[in-house]
Protein backbone atom coordinates (compact mmCIF):
# COMPACT_ATOMS: atom_id res chain seq x y z
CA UNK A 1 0.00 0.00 0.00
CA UNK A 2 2.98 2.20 0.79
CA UNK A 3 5.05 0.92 -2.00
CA UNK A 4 7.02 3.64 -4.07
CA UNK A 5 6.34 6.62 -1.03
CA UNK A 6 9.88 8.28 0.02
CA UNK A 7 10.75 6.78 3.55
CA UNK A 8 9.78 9.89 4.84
CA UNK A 9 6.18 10.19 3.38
CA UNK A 10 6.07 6.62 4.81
CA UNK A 11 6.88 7.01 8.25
CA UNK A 12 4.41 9.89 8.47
CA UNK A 13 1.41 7.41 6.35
CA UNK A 14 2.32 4.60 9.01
CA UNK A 15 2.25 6.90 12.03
CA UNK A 16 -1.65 7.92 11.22
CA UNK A 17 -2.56 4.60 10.20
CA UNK A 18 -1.62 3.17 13.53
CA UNK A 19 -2.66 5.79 15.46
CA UNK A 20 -6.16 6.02 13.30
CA UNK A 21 -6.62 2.23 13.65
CA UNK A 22 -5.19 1.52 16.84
CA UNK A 23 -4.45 4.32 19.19
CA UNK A 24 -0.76 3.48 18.72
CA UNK A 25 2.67 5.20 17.71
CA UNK A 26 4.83 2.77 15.32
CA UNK A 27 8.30 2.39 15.69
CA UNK A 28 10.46 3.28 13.11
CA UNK A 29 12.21 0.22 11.33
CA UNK A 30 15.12 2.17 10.26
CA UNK A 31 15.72 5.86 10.41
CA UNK A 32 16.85 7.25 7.29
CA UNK A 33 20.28 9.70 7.05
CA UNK A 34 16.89 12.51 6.83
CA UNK A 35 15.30 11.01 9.84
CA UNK A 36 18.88 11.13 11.90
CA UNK A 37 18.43 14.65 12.03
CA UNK A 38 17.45 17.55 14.35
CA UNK A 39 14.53 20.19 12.39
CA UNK A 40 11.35 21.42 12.46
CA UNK A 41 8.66 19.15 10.38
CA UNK A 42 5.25 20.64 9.05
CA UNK A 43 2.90 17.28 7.98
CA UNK A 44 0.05 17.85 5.75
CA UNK A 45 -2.48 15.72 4.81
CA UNK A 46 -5.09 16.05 1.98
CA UNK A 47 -7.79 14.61 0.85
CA UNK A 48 -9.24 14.67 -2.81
CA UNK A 49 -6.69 17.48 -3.08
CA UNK A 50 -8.56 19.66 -0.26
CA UNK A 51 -6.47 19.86 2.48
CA UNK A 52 -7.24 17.91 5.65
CA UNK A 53 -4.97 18.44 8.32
CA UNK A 54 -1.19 20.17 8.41
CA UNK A 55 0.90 20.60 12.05
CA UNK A 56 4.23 21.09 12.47
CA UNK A 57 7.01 22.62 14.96
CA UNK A 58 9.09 25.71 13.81
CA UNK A 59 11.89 24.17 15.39
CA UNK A 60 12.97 20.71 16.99
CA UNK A 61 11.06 19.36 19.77
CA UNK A 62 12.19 15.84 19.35
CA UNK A 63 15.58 13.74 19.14
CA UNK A 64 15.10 13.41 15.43
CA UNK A 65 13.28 13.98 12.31
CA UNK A 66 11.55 10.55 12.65
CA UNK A 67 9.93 11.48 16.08
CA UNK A 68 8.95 14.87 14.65
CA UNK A 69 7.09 13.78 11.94
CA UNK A 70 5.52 10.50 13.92
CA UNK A 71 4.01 13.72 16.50
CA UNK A 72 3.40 15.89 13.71
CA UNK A 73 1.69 13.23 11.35
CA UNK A 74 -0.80 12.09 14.10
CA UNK A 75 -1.51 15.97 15.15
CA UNK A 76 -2.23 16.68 11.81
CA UNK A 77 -4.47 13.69 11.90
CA UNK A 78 -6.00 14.07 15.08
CA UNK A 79 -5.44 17.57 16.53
CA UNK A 80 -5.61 20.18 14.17
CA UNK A 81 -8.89 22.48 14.88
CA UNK A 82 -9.60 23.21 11.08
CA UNK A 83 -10.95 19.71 11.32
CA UNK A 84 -12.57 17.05 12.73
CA UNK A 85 -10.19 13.67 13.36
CA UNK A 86 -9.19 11.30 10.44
CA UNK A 87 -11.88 8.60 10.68
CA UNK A 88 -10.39 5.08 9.92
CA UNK A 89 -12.65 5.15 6.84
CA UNK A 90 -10.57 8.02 5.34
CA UNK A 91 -7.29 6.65 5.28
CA UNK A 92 -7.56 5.19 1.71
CA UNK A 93 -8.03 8.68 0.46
CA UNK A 94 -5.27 10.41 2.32
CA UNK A 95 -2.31 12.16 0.44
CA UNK A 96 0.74 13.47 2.66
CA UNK A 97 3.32 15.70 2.60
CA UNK A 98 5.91 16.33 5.01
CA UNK A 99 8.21 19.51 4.74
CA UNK A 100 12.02 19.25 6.55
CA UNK A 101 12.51 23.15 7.40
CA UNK A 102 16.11 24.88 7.77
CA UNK A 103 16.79 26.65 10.95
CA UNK A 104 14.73 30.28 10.45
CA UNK A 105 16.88 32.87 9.48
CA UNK A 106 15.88 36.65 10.29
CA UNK A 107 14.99 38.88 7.25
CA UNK A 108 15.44 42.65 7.17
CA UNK A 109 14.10 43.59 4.09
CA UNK A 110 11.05 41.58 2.42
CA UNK A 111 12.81 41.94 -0.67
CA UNK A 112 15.16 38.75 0.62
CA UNK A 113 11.93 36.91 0.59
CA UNK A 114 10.52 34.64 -2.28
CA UNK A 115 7.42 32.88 -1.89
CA UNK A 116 8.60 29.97 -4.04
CA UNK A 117 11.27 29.52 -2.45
CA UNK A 118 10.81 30.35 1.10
CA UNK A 119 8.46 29.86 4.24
CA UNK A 120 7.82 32.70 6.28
CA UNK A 121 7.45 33.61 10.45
CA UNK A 122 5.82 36.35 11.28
CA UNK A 123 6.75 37.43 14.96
CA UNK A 124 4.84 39.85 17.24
CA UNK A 125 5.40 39.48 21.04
CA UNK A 126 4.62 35.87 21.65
CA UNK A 127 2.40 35.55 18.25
CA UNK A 128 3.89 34.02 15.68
CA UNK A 129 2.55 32.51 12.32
CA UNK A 130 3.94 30.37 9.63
CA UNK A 131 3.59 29.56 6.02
CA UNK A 132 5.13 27.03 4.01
CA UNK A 133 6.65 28.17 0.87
CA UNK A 134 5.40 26.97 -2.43
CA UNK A 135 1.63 27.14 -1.91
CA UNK A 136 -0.64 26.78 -4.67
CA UNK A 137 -2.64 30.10 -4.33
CA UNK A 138 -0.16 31.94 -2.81
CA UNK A 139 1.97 34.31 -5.35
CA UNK A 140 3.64 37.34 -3.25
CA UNK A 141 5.53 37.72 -0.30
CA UNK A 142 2.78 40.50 0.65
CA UNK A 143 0.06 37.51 0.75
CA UNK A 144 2.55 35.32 2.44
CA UNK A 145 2.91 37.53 5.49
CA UNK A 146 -0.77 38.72 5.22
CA UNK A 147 -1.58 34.99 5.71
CA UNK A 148 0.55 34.55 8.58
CA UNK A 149 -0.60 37.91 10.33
CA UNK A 150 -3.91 36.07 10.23
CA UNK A 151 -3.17 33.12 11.39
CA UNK A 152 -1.19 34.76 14.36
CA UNK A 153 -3.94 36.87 15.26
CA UNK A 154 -1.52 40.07 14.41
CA UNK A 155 -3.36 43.15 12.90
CA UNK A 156 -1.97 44.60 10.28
CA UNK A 157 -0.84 47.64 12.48
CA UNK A 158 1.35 45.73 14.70
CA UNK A 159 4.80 45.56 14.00
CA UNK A 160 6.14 42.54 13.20
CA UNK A 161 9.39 40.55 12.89
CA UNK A 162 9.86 38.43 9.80
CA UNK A 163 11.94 35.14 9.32
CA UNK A 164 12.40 32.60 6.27
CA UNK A 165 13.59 29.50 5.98
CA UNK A 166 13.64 26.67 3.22
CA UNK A 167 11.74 23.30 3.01
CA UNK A 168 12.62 19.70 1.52
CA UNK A 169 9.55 18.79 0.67
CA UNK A 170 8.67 15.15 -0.07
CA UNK A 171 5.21 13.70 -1.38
């Protein structure tokens, strides 16, 4: 059923299958050099090309890449408040993605931005709000960081700190 997904993509498919179906976390059979790793994971899941769920950490909470997106892929699956949980039913339809960020880098001019090529923070006091980079829909840095001032609950009067950072993104 998983044949031909990137270990990765696997882990993340196995992680909400088990969890879905059995309340459980798998272990990992064998942790990829990717999965050795320390970094923030986003997971996002889609259905019928709508998406369905997508958590993630900004920066490691874990040991490795492999626990981040095992947490990540069941939050997305179970805990994110967009939607209701992943139903066992559903898991035949379910697409996933899991993004690998680089450590956030501050940016002091929005030209250094790129919404193609990088993911944005948006910082105000304790908010903060993220975007992946890439997004279908999304074509200027001004929508990126509109997007994240939204999701952060930071008007557009408040001033803000700005970060980027890249993704490897496997499907």
């Amino acid at each position: 059923m998983a044949r031909g997904l990137h270990p990765v993509v696997k882990l993340a498919k196995e992680a909400v299958e088990s969890y879905v179906r059995a309340g459980k976390m798998p272990k990992p059979k064998e942790l990829t050099p990717e999965m050795r790793e320390r970094a923030g994971v986003f997971v996002s899941l889609h259905k019928h090309g709508q998406l369905r769920g997508c958590i993630g950490t900004f920066e490691p909470t874990k040991d490795n890449v492999a626990e981040e997106i095992m947490a990540n892929a069941i939050s997305s699956s179970t805990a994110d408040p967009r939607f209701p949980p992943v139903a066992a039913s559903e898991l035949d339809d379910l697409e996933y993605s899991v993004d690998i960020l680089t450590k956030p880098e501050p940016v002091t001019d929005i030209n250094q931005l790129d919404p193609l090529t990088y993911g944005v923070i948006v910082e105000s006091g304790w908010k903060r709000g993220l975007l992946l980079p890439a997004l279908e829909g999304v074509d200027s840095v001004e929508e990126q960081i509109a997007i994240c001032r939204l999701k952060a609950g930071i008007s557009a009067s408040e001033p803000i700190e700005l970060y980027r950072f890249q993704v490897r993104r496997f499907k």
